[in-house]
N, C-alpha and C. Protein backbone atom coordinates (compact mmCIF):
# COMPACT_ATOMS: atom_id res chain seq x y z
N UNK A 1 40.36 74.27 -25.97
CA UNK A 1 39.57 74.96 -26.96
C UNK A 1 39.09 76.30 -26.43
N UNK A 2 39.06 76.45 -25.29
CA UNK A 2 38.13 77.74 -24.45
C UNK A 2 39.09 78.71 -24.88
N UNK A 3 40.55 78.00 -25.16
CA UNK A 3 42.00 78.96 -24.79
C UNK A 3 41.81 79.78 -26.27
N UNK A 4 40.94 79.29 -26.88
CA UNK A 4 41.28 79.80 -28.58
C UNK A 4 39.82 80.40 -28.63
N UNK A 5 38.49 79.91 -27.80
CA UNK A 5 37.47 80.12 -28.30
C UNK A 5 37.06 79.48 -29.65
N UNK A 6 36.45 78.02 -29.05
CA UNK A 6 35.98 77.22 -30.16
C UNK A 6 35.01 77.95 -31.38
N UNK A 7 33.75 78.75 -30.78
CA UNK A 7 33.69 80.05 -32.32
C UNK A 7 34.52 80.02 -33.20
N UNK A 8 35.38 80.39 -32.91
CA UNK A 8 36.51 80.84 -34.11
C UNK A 8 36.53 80.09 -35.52
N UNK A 9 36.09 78.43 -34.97
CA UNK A 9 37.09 77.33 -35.76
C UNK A 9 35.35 77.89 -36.74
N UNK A 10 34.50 78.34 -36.52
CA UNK A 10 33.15 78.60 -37.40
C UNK A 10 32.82 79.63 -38.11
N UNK A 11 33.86 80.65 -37.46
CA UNK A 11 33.33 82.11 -38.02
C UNK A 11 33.59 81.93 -39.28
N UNK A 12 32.38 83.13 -40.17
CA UNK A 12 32.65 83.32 -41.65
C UNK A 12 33.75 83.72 -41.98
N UNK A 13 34.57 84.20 -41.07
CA UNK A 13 36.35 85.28 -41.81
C UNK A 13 37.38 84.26 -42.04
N UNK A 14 37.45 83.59 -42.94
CA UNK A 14 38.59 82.53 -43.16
C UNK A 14 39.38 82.34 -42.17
N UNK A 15 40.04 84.21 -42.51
CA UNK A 15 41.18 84.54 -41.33
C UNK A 15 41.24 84.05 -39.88
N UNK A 16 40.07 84.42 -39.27
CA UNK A 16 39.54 84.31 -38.18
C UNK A 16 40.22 82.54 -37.75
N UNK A 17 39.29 81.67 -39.07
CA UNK A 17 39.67 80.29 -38.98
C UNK A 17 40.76 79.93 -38.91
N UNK A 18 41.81 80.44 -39.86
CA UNK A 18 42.78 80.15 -40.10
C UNK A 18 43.92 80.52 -38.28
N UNK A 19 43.58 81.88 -37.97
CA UNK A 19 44.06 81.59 -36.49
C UNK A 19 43.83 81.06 -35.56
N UNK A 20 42.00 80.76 -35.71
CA UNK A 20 41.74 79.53 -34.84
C UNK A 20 42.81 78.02 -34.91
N UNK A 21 43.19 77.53 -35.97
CA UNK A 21 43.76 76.24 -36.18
C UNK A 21 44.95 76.62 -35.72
N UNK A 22 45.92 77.90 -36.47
CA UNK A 22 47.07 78.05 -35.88
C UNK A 22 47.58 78.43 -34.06
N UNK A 23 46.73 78.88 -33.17
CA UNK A 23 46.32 78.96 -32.23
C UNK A 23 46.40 77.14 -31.39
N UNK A 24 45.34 76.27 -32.06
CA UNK A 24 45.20 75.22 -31.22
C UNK A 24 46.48 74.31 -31.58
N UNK A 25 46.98 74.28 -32.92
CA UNK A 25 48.16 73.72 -33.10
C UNK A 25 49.19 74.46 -32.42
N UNK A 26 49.59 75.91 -32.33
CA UNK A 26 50.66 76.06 -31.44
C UNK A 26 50.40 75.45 -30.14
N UNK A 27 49.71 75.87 -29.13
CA UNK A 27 49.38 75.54 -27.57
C UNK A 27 49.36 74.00 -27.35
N UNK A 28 48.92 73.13 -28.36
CA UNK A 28 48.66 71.65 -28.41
C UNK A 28 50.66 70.99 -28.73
N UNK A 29 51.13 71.79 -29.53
CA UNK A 29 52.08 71.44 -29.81
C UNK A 29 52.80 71.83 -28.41
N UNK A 30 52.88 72.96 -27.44
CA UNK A 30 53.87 73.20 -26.51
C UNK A 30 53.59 72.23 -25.40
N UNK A 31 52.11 72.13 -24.70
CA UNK A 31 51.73 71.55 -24.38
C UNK A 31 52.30 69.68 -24.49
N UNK A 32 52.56 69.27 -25.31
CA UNK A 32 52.64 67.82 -25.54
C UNK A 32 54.49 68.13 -25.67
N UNK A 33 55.15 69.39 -26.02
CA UNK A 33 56.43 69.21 -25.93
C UNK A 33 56.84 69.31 -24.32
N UNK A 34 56.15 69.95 -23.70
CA UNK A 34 56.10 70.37 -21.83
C UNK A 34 56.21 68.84 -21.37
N UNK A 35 55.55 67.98 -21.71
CA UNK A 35 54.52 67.11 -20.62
C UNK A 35 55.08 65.55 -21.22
N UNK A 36 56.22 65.46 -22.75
CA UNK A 36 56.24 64.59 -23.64
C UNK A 36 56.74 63.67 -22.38
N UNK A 37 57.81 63.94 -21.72
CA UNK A 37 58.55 62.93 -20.41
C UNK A 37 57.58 62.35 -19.54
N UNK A 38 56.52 62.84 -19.43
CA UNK A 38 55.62 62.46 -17.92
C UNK A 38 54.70 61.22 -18.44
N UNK A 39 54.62 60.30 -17.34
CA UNK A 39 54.03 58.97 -17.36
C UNK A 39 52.96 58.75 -18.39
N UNK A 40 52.52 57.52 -18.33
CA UNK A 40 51.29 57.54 -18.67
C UNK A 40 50.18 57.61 -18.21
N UNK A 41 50.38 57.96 -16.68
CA UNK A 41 49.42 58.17 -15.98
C UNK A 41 48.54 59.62 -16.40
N UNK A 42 49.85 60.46 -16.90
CA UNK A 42 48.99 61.74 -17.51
C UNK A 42 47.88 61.94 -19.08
N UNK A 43 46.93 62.05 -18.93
CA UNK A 43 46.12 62.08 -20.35
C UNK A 43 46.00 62.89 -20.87
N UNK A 44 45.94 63.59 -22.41
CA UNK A 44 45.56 64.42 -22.89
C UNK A 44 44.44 64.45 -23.60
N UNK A 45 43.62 65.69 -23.16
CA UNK A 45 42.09 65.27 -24.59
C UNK A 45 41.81 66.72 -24.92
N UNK A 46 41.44 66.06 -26.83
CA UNK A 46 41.85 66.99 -27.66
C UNK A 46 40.82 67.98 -27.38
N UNK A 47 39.90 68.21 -26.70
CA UNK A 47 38.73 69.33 -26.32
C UNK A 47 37.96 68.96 -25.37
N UNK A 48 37.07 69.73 -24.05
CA UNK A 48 36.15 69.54 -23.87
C UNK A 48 34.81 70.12 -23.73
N UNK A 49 34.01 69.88 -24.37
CA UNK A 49 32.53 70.09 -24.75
C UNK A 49 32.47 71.59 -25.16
N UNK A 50 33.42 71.26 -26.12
CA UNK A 50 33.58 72.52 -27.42
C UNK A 50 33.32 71.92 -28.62
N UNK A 51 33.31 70.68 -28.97
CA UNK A 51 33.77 70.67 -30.50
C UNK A 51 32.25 69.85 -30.69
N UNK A 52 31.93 70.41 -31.73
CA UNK A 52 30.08 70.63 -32.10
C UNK A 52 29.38 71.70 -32.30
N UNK A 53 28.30 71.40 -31.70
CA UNK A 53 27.86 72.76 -31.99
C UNK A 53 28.71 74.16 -31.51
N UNK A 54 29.40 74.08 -30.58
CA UNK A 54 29.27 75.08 -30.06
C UNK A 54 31.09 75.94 -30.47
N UNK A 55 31.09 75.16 -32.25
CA UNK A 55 32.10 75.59 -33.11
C UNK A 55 31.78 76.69 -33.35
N UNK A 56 29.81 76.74 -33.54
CA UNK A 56 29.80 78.37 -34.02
C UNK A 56 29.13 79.12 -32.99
N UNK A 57 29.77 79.24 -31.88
CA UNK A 57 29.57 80.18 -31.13
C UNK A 57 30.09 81.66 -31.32
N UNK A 58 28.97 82.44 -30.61
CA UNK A 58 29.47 84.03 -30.92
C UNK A 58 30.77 84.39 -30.17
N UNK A 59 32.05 83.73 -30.37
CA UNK A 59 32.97 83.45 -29.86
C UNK A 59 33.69 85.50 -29.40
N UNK A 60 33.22 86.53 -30.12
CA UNK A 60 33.27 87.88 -29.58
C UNK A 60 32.25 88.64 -28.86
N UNK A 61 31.01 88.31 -28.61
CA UNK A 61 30.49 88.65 -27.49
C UNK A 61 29.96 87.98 -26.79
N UNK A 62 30.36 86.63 -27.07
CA UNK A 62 30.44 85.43 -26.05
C UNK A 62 28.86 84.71 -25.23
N UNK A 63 27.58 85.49 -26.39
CA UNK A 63 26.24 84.96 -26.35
C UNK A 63 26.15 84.54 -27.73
N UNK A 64 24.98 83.44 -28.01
CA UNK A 64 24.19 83.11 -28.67
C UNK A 64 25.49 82.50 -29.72
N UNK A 65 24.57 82.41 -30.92
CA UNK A 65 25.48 81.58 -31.87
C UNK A 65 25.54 82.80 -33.33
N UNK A 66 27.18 82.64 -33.47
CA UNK A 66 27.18 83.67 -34.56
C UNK A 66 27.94 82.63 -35.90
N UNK A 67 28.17 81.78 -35.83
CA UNK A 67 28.84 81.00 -37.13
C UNK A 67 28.59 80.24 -37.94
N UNK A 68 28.93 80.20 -38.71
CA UNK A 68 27.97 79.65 -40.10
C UNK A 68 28.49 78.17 -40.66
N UNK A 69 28.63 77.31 -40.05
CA UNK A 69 29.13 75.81 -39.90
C UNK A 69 27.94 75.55 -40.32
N UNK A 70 26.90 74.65 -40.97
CA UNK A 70 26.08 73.82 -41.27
C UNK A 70 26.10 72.60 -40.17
N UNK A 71 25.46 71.37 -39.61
CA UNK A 71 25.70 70.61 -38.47
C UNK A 71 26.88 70.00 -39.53
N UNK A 72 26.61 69.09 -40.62
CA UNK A 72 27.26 68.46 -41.35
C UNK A 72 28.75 69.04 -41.15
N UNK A 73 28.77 70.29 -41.85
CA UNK A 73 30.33 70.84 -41.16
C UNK A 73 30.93 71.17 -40.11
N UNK A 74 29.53 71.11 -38.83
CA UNK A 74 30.70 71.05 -37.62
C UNK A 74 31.16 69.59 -37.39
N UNK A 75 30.28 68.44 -38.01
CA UNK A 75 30.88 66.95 -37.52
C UNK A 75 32.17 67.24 -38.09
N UNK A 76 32.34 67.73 -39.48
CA UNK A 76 33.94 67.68 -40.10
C UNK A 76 34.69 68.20 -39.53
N UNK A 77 34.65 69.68 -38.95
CA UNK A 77 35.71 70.44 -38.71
C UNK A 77 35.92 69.67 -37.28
N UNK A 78 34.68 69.20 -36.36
CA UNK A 78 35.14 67.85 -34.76
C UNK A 78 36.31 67.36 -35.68
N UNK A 79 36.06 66.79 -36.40
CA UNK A 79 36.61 65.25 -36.84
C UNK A 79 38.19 65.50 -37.12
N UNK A 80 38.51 66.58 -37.81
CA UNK A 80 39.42 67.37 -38.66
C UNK A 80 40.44 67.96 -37.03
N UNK A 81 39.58 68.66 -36.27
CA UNK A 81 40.19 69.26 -34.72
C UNK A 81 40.96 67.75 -34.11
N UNK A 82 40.17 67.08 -33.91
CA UNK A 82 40.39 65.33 -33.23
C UNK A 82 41.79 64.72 -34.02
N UNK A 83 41.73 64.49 -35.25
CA UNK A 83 42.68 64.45 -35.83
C UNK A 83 44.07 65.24 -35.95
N UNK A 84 44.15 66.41 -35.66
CA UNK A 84 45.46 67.27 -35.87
C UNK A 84 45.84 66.97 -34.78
N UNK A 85 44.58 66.79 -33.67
CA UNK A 85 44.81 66.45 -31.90
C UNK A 85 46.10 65.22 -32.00
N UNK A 86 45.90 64.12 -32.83
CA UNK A 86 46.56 63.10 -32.25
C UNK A 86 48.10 63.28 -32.99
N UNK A 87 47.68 63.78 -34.34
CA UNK A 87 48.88 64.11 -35.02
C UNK A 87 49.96 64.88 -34.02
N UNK A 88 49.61 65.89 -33.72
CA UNK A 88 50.25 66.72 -33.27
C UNK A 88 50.92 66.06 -31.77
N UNK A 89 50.07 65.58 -30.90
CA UNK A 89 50.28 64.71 -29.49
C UNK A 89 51.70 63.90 -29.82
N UNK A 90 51.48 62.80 -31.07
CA UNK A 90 51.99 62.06 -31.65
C UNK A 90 53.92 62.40 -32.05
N UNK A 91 53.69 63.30 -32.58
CA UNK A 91 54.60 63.67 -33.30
C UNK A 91 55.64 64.96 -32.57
N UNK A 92 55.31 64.78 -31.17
CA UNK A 92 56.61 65.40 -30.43
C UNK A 92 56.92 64.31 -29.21
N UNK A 93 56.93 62.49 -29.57
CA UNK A 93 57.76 61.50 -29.43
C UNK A 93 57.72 61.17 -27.68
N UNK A 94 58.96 61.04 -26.93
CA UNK A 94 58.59 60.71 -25.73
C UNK A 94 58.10 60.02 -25.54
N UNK A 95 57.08 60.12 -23.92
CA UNK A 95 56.05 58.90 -24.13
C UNK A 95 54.33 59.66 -24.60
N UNK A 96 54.71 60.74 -25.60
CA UNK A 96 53.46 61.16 -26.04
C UNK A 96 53.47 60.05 -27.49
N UNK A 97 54.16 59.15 -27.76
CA UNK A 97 54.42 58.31 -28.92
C UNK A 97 53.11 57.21 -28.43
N UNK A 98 53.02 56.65 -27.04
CA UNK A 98 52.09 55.76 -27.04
C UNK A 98 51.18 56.10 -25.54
N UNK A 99 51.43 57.85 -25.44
CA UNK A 99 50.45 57.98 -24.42
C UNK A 99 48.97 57.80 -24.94
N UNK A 100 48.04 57.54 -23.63
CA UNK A 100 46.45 57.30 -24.05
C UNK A 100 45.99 58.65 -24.23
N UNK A 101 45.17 59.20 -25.16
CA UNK A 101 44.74 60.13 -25.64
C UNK A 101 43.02 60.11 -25.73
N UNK A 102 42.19 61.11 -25.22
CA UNK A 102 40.92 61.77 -24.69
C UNK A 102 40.12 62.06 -26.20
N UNK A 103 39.63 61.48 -26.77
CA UNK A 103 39.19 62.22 -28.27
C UNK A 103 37.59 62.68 -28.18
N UNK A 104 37.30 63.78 -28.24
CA UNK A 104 35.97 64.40 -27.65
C UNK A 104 35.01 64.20 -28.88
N UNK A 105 33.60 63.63 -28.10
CA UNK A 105 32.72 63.37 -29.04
C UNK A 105 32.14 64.56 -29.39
N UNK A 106 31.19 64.25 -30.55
CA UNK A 106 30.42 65.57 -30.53
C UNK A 106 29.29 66.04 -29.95
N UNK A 107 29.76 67.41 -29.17
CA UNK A 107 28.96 67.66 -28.09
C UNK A 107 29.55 66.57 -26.22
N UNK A 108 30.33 66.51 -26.72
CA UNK A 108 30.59 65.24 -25.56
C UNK A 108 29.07 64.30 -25.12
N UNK A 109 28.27 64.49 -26.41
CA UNK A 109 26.70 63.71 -26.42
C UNK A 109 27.18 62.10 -26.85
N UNK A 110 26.72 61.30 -26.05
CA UNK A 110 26.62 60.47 -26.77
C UNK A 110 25.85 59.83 -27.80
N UNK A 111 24.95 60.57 -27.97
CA UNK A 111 23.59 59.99 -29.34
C UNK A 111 24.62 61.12 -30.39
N UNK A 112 24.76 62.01 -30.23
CA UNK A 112 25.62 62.83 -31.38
C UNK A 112 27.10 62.23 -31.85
N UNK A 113 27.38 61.89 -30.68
CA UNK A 113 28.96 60.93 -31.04
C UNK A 113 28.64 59.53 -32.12
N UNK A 114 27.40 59.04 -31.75
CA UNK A 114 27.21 57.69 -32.45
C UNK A 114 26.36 57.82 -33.65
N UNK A 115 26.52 58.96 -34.29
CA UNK A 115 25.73 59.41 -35.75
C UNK A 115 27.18 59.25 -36.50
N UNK A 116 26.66 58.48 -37.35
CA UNK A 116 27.64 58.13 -38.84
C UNK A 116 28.74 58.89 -39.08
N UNK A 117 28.40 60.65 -38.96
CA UNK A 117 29.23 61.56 -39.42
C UNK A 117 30.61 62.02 -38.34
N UNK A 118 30.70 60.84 -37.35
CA UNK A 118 31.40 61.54 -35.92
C UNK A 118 32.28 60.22 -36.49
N UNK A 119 33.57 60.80 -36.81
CA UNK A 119 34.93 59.60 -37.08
C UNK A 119 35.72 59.65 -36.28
N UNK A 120 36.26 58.81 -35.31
CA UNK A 120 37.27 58.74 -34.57
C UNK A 120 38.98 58.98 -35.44
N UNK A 121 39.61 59.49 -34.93
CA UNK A 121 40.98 59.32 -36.00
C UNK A 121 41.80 58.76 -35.92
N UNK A 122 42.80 58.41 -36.84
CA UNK A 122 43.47 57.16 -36.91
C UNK A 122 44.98 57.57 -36.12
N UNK A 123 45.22 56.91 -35.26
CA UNK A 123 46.55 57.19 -34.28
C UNK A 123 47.59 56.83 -35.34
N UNK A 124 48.62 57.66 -35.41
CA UNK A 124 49.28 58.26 -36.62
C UNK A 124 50.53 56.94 -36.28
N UNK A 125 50.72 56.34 -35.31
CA UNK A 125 51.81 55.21 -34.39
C UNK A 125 51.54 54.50 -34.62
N UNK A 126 52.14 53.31 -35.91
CA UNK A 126 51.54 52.14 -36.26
C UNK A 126 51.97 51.50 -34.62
N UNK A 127 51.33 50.31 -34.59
CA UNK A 127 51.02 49.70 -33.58
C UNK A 127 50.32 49.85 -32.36
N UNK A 128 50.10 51.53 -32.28
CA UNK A 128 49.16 51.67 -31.44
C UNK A 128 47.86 51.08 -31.96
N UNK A 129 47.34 50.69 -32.91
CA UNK A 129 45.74 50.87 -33.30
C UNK A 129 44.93 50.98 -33.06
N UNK A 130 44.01 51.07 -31.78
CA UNK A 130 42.75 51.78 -31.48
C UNK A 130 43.09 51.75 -30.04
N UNK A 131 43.83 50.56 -29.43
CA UNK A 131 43.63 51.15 -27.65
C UNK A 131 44.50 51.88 -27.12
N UNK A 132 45.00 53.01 -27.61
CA UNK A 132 45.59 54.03 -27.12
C UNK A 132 44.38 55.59 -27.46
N UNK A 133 43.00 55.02 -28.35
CA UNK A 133 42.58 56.57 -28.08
C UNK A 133 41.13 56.01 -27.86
N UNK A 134 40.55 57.42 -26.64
CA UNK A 134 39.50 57.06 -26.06
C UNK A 134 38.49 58.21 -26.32
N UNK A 135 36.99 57.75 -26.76
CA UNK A 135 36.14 58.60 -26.83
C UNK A 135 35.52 59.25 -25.48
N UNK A 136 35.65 60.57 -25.54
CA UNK A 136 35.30 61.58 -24.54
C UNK A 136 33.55 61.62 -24.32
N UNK A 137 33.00 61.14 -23.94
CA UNK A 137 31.63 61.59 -23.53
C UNK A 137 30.85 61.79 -21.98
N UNK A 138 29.90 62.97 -21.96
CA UNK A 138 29.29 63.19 -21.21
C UNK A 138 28.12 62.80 -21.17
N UNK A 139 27.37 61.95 -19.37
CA UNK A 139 25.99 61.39 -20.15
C UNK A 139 25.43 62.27 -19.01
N UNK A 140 24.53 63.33 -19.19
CA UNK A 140 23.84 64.07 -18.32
C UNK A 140 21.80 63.54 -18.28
N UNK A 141 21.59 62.89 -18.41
CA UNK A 141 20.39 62.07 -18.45
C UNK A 141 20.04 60.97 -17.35
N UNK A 142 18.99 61.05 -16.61
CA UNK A 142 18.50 62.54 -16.64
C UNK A 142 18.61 63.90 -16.08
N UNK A 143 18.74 64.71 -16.62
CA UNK A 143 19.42 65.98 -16.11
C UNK A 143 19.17 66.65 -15.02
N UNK A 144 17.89 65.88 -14.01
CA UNK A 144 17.53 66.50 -13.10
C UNK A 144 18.37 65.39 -11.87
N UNK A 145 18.91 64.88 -11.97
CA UNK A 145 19.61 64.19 -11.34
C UNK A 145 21.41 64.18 -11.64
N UNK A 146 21.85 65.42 -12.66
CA UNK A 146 22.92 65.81 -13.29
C UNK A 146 23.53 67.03 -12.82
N UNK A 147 22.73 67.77 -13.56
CA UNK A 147 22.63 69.45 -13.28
C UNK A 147 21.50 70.34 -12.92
N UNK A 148 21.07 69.86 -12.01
CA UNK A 148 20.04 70.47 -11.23
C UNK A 148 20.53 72.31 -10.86
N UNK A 149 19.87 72.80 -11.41
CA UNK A 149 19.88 74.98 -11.53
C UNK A 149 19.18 75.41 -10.17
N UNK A 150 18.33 74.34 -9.67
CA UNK A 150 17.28 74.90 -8.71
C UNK A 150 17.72 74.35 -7.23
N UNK A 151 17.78 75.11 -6.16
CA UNK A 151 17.21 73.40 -4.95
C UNK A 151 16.08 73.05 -5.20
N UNK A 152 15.25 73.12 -5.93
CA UNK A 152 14.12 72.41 -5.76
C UNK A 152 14.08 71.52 -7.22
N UNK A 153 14.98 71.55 -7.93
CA UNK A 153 15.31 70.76 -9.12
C UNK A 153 16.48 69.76 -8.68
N UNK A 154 16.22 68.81 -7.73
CA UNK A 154 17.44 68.08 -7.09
C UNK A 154 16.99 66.41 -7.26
N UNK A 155 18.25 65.58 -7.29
CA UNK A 155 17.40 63.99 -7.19
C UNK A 155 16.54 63.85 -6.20
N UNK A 156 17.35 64.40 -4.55
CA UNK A 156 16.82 64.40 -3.79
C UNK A 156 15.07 64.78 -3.68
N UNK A 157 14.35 65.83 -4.05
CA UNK A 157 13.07 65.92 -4.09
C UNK A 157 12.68 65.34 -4.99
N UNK A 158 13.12 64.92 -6.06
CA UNK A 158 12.27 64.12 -7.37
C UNK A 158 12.03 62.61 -6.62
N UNK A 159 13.06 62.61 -5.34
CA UNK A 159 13.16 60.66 -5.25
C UNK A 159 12.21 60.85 -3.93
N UNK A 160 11.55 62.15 -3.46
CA UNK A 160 11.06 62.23 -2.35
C UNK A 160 11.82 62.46 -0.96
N UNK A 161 12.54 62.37 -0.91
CA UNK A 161 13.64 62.26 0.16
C UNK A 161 14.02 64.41 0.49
C-alpha cells in the first residue's frame, strides 16, 4: 500500500481513486504472477497498517490527514482493498490457488478489527473456506513496553530495573 500511498484510495478526485485501485491491482497482480511457483512457506498480506484510517492520509505532502472517507467508509473501502487482495492472489493459479494469505485488520487494531463493520472476505477457491486466510493484527498495549520514543520511556524503567 505505501507503493501506491494508501491516501489515494480517500482522496476527493475520483481520478486520484480510480489510480489508486488500478495501481494496487496492477503490482498485486505481478507480484502473485512472480511468486505464483514458490512454496507455501511464502505469505502474502493484502496491506500493512495502511488500510483504515490512514486511507485518508495527506498522501501529497505526506502530513496530517487530507481525505474525505467518513470512518464508516474507510471500514468499506478496508473491506473492498482485502477483497480484490484475495481475488486477485487467487486468480493467477499456481500455488497462489491455496496459498495462506495475510488479510489486514483495520488499523492492524485489534478493537477496530472486531467492530461489526470490519468483514473478512470470502476466498474466491471453493474448498479453501476460511483456513487459508489470516487476520493481520498488531497489539501494541501497553505501548510503553511496545514503542517506547524515549530511553526513559522503556519497560525496563517502568519495571524498575
Amino acid at each position: 500500500m505505501t507503493a501506491t500511498g494508501g491516501g489515494q484510495f480517500g482522496d476527493a478526485d475520483e481520478k486520484v481513486r480510480e489510480q489508486a485501485w488500478a495501481r494496487y491491482e496492477s503490482f498485486w497482480t505481478q507480484i502473485a504472477n512472480r511468486y505464483k511457483d514458490y512454496s507455501d512457506r511464502l505469505v502474502f498480506e493484502s496491506a500493512n497498517e495502511e488500510l483504515g484510517d490512514r486511507l485518508n492520509d495527506n498522501w501529497v505532502e505526506k502530513t496530517g490527514t487530507s481525505g474525505v472517507l467518513t470512518t464508516d467508509e474507510q471500514y468499506t473501502m478496508t473491506n473492498q482493498i482485502n477483497q480484490k487482495f484475495v481475488e486477485i492472489v487467487r486468480s493467477t493459479g499456481g500455488n497462489n490457488k491455496y496459498r495462506h494469505l495475510l488479510i489486514a485488520g483495520f488499523n492492524t487494531d485489534i478493537d477496530k478489527t472486531c467492530d461489526d463493520r470490519y468483514v473478512m472476505p470470502t476466498d474466491t477457491v471453493e474448498g479453501n473456506g476460511t483456513s487459508k486466510l489470516s487476520v493481520s493484527i498488531h497489539y501494541y498495549s501497553p505501548s510503553i513496553y511496545c514503542i517506547a520514543t524515549t530511553a526513559s520511556n522503556t519497560c525496563f524503567q517502568h519495571l524498575g530495573l
